[in-house]
N, C-alpha and C. Protein backbone atom coordinates (compact mmCIF):
# COMPACT_ATOMS: atom_id res chain seq x y z
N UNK A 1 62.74 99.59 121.98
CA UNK A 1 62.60 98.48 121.04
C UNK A 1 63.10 98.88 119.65
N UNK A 2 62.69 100.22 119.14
CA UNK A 2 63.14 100.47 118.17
C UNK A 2 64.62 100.39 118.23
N UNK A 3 65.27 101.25 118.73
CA UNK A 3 67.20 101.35 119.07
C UNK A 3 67.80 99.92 118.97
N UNK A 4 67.01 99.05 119.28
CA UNK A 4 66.93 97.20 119.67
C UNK A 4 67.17 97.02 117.83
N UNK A 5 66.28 97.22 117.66
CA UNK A 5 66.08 96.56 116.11
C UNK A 5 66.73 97.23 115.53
N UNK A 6 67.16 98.21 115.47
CA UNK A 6 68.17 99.34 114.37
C UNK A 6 69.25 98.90 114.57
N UNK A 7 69.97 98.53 115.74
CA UNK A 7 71.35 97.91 116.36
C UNK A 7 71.26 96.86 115.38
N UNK A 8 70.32 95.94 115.58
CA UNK A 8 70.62 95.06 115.04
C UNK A 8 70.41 94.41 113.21
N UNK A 9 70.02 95.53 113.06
CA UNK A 9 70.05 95.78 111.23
C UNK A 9 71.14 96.41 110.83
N UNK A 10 71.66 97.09 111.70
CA UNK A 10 73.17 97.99 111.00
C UNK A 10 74.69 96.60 111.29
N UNK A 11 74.15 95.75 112.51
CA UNK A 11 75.11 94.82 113.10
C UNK A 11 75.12 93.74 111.24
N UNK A 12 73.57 93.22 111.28
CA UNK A 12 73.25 92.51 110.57
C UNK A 12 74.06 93.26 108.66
N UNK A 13 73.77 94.30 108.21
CA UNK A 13 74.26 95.04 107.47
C UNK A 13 75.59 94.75 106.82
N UNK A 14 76.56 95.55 108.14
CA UNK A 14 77.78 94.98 108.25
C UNK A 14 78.75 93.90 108.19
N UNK A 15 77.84 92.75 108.86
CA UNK A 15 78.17 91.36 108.35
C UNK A 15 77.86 91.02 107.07
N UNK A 16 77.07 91.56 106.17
CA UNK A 16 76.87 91.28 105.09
C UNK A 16 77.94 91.82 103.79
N UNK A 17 78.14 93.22 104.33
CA UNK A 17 79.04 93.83 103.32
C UNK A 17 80.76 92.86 103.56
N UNK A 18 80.75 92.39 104.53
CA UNK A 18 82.18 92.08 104.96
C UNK A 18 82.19 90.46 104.28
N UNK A 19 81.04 90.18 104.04
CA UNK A 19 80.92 88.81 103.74
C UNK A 19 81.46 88.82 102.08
N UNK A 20 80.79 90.19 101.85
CA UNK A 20 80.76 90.58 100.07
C UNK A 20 82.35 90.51 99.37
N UNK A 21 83.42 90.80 99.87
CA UNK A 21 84.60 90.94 99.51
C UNK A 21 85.46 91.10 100.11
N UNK A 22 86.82 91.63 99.99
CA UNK A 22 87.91 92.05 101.05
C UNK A 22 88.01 93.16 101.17
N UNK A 23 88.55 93.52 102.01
CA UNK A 23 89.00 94.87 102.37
C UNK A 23 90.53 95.27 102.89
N UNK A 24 91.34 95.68 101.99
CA UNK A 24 93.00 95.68 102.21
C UNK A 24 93.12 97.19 103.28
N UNK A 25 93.71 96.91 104.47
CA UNK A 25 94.18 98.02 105.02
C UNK A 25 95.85 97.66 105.59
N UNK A 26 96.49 98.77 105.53
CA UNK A 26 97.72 98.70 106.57
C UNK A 26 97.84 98.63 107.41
N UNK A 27 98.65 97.78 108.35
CA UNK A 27 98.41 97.51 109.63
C UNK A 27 100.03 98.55 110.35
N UNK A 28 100.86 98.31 109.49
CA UNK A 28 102.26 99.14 110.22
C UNK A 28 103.31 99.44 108.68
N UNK A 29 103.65 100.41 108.67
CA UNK A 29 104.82 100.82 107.82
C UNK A 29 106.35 101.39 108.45
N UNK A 30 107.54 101.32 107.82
CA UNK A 30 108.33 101.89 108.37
C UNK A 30 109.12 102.53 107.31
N UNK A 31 109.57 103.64 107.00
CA UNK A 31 110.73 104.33 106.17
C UNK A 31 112.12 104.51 107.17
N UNK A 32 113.49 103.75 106.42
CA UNK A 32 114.14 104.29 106.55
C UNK A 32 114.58 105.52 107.07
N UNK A 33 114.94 105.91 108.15
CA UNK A 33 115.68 107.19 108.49
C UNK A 33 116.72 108.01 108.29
N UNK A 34 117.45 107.25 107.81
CA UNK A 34 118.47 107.84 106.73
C UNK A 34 118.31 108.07 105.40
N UNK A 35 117.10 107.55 104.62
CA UNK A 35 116.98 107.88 103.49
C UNK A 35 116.89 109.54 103.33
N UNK A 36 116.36 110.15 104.47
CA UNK A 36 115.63 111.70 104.34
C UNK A 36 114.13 111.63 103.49
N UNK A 37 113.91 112.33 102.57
CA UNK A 37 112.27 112.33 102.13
C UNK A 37 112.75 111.23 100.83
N UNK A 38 112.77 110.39 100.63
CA UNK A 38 112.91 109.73 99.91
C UNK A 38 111.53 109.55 98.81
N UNK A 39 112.14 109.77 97.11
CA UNK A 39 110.76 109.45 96.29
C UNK A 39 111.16 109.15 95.21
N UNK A 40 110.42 108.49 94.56
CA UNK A 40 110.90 108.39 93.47
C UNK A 40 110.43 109.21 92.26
N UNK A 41 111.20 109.79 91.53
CA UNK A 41 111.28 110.40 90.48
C UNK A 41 110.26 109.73 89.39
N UNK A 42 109.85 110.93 88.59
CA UNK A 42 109.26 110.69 87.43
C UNK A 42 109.71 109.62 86.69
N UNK A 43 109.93 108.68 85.74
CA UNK A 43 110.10 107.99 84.72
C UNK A 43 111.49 106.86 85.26
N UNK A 44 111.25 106.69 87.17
CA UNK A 44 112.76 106.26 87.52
C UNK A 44 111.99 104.89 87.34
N UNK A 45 113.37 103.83 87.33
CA UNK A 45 112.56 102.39 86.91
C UNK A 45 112.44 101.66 88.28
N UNK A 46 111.96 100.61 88.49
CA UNK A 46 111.37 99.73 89.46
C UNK A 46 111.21 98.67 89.20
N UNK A 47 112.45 97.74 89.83
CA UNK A 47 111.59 96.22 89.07
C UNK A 47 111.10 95.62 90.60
N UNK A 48 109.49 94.84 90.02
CA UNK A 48 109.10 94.42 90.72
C UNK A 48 108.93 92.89 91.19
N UNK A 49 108.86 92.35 92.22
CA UNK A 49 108.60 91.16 92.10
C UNK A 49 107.47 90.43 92.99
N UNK A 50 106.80 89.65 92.79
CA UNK A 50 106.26 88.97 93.72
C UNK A 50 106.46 87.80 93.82
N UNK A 51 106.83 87.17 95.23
CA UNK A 51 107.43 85.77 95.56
C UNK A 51 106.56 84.96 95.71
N UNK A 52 106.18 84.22 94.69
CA UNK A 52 105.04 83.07 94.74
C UNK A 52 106.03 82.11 93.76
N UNK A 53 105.54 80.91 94.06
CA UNK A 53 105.94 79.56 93.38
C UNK A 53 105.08 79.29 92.28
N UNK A 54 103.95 80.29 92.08
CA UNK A 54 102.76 79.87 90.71
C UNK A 54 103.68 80.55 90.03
N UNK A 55 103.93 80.28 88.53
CA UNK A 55 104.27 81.25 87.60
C UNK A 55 103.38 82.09 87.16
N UNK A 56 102.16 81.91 86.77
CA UNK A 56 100.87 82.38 86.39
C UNK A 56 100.63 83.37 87.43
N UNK A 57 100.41 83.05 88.36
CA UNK A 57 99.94 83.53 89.43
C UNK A 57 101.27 85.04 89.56
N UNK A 58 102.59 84.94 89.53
CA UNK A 58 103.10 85.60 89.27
C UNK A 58 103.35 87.19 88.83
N UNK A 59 103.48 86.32 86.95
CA UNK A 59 103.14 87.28 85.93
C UNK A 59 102.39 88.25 85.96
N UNK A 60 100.80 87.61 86.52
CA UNK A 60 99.69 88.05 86.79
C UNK A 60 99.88 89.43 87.76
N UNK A 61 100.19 89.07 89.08
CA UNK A 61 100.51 90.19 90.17
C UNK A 61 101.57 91.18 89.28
N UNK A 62 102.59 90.48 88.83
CA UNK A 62 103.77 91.47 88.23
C UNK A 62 103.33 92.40 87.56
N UNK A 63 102.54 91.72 86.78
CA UNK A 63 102.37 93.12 85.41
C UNK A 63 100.98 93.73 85.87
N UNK A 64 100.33 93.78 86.83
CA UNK A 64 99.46 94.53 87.92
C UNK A 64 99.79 95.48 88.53
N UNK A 65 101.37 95.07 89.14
CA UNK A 65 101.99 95.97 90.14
C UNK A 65 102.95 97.21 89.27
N UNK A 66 103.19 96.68 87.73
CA UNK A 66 103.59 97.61 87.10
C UNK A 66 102.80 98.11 86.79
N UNK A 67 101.45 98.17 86.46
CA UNK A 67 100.54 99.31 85.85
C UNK A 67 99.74 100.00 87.02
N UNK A 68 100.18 99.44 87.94
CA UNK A 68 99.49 100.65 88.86
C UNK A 68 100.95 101.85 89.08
N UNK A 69 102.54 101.24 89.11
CA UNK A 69 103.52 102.07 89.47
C UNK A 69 103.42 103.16 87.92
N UNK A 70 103.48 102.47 86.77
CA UNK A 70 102.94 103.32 85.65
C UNK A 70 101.89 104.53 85.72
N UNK A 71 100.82 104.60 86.90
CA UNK A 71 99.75 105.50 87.12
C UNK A 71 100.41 106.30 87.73
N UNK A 72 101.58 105.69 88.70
CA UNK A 72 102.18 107.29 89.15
C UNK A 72 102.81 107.58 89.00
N UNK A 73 103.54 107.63 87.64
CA UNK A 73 104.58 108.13 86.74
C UNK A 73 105.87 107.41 86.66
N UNK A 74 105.57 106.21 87.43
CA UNK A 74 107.09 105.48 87.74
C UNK A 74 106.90 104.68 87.00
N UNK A 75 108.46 104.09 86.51
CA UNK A 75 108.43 103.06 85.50
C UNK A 75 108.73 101.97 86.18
N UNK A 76 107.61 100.95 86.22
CA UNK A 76 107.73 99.41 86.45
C UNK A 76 108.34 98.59 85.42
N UNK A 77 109.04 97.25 86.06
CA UNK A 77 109.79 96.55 85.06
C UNK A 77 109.43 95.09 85.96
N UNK A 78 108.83 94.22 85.27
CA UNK A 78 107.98 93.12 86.00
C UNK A 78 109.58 91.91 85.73
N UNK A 79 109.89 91.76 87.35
CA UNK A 79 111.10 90.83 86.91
C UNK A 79 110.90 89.38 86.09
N UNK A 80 109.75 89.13 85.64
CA UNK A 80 110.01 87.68 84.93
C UNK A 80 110.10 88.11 83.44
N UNK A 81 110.19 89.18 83.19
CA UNK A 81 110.30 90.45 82.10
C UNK A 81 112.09 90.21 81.49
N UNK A 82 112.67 89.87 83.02
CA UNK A 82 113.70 89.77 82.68
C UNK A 82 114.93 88.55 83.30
N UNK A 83 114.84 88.43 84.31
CA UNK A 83 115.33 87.07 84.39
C UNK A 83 114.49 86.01 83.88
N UNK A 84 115.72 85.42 83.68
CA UNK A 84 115.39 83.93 83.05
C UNK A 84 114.92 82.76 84.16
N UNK A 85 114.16 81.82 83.83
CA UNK A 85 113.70 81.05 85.31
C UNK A 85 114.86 80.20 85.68
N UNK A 86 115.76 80.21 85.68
CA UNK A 86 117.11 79.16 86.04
C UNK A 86 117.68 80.27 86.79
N UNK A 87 117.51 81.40 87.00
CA UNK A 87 117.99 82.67 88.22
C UNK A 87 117.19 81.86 89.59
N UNK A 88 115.47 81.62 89.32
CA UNK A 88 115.22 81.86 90.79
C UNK A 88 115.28 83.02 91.56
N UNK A 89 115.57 81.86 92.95
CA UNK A 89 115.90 83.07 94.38
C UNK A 89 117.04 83.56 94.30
N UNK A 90 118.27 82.78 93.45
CA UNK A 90 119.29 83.39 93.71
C UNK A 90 119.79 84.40 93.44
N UNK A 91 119.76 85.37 94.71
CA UNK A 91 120.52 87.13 94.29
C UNK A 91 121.62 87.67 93.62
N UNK A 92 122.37 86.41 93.89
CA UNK A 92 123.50 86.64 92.65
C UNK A 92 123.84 86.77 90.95
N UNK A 93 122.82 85.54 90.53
CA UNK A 93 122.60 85.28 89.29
C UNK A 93 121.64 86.07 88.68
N UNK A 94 121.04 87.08 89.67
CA UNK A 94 120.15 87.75 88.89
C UNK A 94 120.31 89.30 89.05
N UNK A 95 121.26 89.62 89.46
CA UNK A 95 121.97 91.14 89.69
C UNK A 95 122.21 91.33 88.57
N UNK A 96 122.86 90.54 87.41
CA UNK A 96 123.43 90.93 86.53
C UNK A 96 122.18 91.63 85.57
N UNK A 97 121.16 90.91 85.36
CA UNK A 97 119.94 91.26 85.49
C UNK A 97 119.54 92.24 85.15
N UNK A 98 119.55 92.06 86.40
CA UNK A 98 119.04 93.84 87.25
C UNK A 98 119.72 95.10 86.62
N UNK A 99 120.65 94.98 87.16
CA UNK A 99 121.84 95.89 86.88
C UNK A 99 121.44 96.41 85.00
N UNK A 100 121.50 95.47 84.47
CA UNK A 100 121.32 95.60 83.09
C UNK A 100 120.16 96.37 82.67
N UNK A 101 118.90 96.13 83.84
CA UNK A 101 117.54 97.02 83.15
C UNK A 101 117.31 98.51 83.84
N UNK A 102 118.61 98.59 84.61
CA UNK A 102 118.38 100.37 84.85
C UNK A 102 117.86 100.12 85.96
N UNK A 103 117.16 99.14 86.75
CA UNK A 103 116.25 99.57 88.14
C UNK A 103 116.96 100.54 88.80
N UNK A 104 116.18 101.26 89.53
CA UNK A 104 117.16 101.82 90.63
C UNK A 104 116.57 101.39 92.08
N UNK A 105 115.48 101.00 92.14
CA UNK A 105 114.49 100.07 93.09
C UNK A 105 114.27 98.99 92.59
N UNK A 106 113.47 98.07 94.04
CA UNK A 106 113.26 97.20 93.67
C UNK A 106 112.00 97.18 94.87
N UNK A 107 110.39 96.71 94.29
CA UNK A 107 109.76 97.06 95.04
C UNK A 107 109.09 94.79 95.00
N UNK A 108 109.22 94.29 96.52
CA UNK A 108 109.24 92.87 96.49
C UNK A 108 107.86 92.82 97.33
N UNK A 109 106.87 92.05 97.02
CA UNK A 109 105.87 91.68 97.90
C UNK A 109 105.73 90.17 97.84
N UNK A 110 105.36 89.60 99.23
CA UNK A 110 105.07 88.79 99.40
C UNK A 110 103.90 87.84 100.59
N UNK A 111 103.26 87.25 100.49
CA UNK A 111 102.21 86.58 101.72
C UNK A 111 102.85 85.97 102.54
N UNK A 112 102.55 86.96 103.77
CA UNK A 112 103.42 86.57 105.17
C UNK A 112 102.16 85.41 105.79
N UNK A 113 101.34 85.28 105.36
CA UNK A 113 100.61 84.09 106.34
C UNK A 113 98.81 84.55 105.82
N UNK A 114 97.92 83.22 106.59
CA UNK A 114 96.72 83.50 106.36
C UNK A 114 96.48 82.77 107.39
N UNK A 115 95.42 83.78 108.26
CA UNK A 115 95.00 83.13 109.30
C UNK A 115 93.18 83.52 109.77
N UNK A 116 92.63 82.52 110.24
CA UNK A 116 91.21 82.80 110.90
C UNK A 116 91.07 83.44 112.15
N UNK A 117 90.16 84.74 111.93
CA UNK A 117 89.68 85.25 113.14
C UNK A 117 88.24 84.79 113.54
N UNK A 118 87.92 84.52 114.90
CA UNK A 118 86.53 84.12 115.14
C UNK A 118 85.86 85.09 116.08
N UNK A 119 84.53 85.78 115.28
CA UNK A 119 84.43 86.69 116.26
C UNK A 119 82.88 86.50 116.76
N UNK A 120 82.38 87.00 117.97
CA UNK A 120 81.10 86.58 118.48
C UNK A 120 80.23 87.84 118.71
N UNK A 121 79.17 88.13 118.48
CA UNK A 121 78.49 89.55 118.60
C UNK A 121 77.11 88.47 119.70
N UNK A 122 76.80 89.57 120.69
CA UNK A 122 75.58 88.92 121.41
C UNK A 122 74.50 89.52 120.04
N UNK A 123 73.56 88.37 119.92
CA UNK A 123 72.35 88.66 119.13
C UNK A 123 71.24 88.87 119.71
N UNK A 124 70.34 89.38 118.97
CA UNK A 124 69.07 90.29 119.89
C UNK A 124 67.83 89.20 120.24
N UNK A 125 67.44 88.09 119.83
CA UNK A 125 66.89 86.96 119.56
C UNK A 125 65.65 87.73 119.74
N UNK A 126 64.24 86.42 120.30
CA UNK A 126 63.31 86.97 120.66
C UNK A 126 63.23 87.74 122.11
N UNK A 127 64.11 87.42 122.92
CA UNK A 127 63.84 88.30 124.25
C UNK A 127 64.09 89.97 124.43
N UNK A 128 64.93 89.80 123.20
CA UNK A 128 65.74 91.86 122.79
C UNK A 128 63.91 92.45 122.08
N UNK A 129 63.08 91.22 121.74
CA UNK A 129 61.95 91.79 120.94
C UNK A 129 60.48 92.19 121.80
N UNK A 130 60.48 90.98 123.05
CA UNK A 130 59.87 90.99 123.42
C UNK A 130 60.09 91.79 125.08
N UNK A 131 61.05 91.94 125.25
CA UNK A 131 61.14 92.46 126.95
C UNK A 131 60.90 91.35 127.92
N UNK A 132 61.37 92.10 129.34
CA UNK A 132 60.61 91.41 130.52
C UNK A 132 59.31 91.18 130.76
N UNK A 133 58.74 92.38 129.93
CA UNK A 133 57.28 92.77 129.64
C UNK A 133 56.38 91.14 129.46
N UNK A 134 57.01 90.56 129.09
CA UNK A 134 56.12 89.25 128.71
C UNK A 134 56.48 87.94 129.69
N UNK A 135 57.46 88.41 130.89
CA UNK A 135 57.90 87.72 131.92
C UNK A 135 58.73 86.59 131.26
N UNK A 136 59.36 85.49 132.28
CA UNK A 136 60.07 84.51 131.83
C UNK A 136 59.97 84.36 130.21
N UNK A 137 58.60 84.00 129.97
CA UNK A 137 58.49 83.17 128.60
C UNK A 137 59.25 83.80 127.29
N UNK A 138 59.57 85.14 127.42
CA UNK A 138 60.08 86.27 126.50
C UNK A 138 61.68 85.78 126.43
N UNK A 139 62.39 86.15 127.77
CA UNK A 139 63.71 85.68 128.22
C UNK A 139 64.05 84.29 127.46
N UNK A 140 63.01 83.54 127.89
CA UNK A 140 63.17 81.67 127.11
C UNK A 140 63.81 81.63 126.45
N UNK A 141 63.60 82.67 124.98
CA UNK A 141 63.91 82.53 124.01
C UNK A 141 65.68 82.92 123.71
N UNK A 142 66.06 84.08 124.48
CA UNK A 142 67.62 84.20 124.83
C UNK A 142 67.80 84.65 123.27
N UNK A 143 69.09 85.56 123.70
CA UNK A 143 69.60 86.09 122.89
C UNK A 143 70.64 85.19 121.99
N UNK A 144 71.64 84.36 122.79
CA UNK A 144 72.82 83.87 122.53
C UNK A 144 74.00 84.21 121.86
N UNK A 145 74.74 84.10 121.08
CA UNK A 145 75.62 84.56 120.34
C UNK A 145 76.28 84.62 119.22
N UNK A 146 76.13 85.30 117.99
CA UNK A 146 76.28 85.17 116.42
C UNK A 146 77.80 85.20 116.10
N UNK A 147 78.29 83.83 115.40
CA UNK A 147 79.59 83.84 115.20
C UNK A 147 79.59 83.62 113.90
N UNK A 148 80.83 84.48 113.87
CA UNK A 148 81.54 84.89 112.20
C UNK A 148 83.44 84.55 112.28
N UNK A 149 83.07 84.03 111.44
CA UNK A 149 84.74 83.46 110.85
C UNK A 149 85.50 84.39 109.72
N UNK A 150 86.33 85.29 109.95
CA UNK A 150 87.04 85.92 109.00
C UNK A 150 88.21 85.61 108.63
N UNK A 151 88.36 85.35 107.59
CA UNK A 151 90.09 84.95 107.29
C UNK A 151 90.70 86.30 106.81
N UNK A 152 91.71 86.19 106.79
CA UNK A 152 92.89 87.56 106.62
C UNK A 152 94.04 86.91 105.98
N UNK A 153 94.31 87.59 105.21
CA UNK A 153 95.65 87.43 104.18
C UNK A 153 96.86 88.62 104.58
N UNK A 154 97.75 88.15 105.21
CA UNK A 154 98.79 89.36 105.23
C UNK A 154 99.54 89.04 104.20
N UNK A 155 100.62 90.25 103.88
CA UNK A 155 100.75 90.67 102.47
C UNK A 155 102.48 91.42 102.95
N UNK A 156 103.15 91.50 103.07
CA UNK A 156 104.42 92.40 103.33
C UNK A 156 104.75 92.73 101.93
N UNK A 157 105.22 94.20 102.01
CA UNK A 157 105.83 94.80 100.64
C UNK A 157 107.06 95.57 101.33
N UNK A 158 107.87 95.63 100.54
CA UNK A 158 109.07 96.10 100.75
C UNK A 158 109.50 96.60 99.54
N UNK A 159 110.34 98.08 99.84
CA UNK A 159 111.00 98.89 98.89
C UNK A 159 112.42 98.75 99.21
N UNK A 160 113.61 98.35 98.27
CA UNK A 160 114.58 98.54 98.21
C UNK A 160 115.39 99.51 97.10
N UNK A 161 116.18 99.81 98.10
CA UNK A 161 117.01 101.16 97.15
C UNK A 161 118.63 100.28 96.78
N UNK A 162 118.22 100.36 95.61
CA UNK A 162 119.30 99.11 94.87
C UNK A 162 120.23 99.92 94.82
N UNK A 163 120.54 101.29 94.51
CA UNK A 163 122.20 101.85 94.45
C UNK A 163 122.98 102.08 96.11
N UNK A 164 121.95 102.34 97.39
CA UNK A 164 122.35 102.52 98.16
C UNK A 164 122.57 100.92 99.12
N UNK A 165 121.88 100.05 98.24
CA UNK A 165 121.83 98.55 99.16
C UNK A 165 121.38 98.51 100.56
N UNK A 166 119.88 99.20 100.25
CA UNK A 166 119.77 99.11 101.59
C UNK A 166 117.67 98.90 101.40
N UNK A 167 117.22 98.43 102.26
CA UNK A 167 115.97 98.67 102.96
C UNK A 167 115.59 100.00 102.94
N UNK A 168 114.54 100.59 101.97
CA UNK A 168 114.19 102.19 101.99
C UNK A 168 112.71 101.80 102.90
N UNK A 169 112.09 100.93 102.82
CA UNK A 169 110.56 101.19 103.03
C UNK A 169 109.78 100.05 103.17
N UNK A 170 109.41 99.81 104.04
CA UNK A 170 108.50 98.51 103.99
C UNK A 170 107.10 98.34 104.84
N UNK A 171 105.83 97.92 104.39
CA UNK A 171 104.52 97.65 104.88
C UNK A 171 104.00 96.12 105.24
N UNK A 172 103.18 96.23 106.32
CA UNK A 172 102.26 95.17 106.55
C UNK A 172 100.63 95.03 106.30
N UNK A 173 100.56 94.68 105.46
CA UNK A 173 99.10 94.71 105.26
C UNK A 173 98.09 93.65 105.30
N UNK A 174 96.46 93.74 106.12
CA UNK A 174 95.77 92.60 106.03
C UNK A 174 95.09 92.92 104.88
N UNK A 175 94.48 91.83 104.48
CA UNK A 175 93.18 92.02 103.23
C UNK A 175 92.14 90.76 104.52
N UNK A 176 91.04 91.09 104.50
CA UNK A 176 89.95 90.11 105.23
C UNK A 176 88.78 89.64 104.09
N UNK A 177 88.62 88.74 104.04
CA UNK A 177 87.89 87.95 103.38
C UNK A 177 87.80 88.48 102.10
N UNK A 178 89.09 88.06 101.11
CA UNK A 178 89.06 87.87 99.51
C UNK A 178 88.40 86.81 99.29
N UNK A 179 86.98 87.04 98.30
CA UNK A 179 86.56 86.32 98.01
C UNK A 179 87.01 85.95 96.67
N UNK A 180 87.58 86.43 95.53
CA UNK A 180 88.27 85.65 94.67
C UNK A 180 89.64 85.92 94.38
N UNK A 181 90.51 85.63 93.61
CA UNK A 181 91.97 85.81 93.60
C UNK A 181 92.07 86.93 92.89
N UNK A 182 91.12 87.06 91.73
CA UNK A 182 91.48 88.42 90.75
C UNK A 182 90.77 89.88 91.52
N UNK A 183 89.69 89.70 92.74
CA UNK A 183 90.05 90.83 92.89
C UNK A 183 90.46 91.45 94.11
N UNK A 184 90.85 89.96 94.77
CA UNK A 184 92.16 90.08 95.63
C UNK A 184 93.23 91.02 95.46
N UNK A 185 93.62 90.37 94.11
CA UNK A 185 94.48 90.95 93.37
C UNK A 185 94.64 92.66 93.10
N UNK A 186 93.70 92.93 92.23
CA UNK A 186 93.35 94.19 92.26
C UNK A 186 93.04 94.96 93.56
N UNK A 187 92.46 94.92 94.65
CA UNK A 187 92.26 95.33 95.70
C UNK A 187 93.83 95.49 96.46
N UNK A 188 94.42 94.68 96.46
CA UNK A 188 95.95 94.84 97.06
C UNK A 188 96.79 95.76 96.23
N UNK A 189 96.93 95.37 95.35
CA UNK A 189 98.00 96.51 94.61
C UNK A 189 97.59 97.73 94.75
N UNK A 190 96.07 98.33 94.18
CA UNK A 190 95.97 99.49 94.29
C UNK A 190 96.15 99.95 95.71
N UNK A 191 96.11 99.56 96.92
CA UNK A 191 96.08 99.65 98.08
C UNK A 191 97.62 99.59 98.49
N UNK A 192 98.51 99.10 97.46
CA UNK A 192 99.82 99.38 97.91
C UNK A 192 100.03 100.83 97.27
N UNK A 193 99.61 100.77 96.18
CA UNK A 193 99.84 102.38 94.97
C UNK A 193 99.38 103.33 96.20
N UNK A 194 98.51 103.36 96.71
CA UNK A 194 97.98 104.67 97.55
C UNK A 194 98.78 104.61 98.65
N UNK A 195 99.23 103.93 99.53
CA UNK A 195 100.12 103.66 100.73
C UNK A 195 101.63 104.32 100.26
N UNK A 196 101.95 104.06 99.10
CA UNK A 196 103.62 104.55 98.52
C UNK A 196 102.77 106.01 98.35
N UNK A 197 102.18 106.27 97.90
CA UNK A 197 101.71 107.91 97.66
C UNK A 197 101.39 108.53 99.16
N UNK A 198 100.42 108.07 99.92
CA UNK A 198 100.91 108.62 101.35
C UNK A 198 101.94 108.76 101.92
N UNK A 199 103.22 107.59 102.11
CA UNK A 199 104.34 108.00 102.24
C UNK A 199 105.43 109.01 101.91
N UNK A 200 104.80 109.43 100.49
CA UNK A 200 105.73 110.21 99.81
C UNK A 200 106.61 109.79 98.70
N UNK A 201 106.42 108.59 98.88
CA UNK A 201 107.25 107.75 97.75
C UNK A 201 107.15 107.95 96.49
N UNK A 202 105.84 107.94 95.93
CA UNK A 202 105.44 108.28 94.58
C UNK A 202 104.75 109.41 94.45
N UNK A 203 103.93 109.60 93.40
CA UNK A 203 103.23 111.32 93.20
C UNK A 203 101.89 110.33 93.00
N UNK A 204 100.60 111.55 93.04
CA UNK A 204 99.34 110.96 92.90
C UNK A 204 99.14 110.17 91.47
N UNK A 205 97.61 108.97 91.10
CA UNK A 205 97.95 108.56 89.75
C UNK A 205 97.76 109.39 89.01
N UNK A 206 98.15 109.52 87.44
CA UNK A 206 97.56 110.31 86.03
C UNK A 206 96.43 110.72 86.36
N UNK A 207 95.86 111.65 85.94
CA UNK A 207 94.35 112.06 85.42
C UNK A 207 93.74 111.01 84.41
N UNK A 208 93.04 110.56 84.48
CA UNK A 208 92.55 109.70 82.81
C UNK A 208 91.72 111.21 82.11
C-alpha cells in the first residue's frame, strides 16, 4: 500500500512540475560533413534571424538570440538591425545587407508547428487504497484513467556558413507546455546557446 501511494505522489508530482512551465529539449541535430570541426571564432559576426510575421515579437527573439551568442564570445548582429522592412523574405535584396555587416554566418530559427499530445496514466483510485481485502465493494470504486494534454512547440534552427553557401548545422527542438511567451522565449534560446556549445560550434558562456 505504501509503494501504491508513493507511485502515485511522485506520478501526481510530476504532472505538476510539467504543468508549471516548458521544458526545451532537442529532438535531432545534424552538422555538415564537409565542414570538418567547424566553430566559430572569437569576435566572428552572426546575423541572426527569426522568421515570424510579429515585428515585436521579432526584435524581441533577435536581440535575445544576440545576447546569448555575445555570452559565447560571438558577435551577434540582429537582422532587423539591418535590413530595411521593404527587403522581407527576399534573399536577394538583402545580401547586399549582409554582405555589408561582415556576417560570416547566419544563424535562422523558426516554428516548425505546434501540436497536442494526449497522454493517459492508469490512476490508483479507491481500489489501489483499499485492496481485494474489502472484496467487490473496494474494486467498485476502480481506478480508471488520468488524462493530460501537452502541447509542444517545435522550433528548427539552422546555421549557415555564408562564405561557403552552404548549410553548416541545423536542430529540431520541442519546448512542452510554454506557459508564457517571455519565458518561452528565454528558455529556447538559452537552450539553443548550450546545443551550439555541445556541438562545438561555439566556446562555453563568459564567467560573470
Amino acid at each position: 500500500m505504501r509503494l501504491m501511494m508513493k507511485a502515485g505522489l511522485v506520478a501526481a508530482a510530476a504532472a505538476a512540475i510539467a504543468a508549471c512551465g516548458g521544458s526545451t529539449t532537442f529532438q535531432s541535430t545534424w552538422s555538415d560533413p564537409g565542414s570538418g570541426q567547424l566553430k566559430l571564432e572569437e569576435g566572428e559576426k552572426v546575423i541572426v534571424f527569426f522568421a515570424t510575421e510579429n515585428a515585436a515579437k521579432r526584435r524581441g527573439l533577435e536581440t535575445a538570440l544576440v545576447n546569448e551568442l555575445n555570452e559565447h564570445a560571438v558577435e551577434g548582429i540582429a537582422s532587423y538591425s539591418i535590413l530595411p522592412e521593404e527587403v522581407g523574405s527576399d534573399a536577394g535584396k538583402g545580401k547586399p545587407h549582409i554582405e555589408k555587416s561582415g556576417a560570416a554566418y547566419a544563424l535562422v530559427m523558426q516554428i516548425t508547428g505546434q501540436d497536442q499530445q494526449i497522454t493517459g496514466t492508469p490512476s490508483m483510485g479507491m481500489g489501489g487504497f483499499y485492496g481485494p481485502g474489502w472484496g467487490g465493494w473496494g474494486w467498485g470504486w476502480g481506478g480508471g484513467t488520468d488524462i493530460r494534454t501537452d502541447t509542444l512547440v517545435g522550433v528548427q534552427t539552422l546555421l549557415y556558413d555564408l562564405k561557403a553557401d552552404k548549410l553548416a548545422w541545423t536542430g529540431q527542438s520541442e519546448t512542452m507546455n510554454p506557459s508564457k511567451a517571455e519565458s518561452f522565449a528565454r528558455e529556447l534560446i538559452r537552450a539553443v546557446g548550450n546545443e551550439l556549445q555541445k556541438a562545438g560550434l561555439v566556446g562555453p558562456p563568459k564567467k560573470s
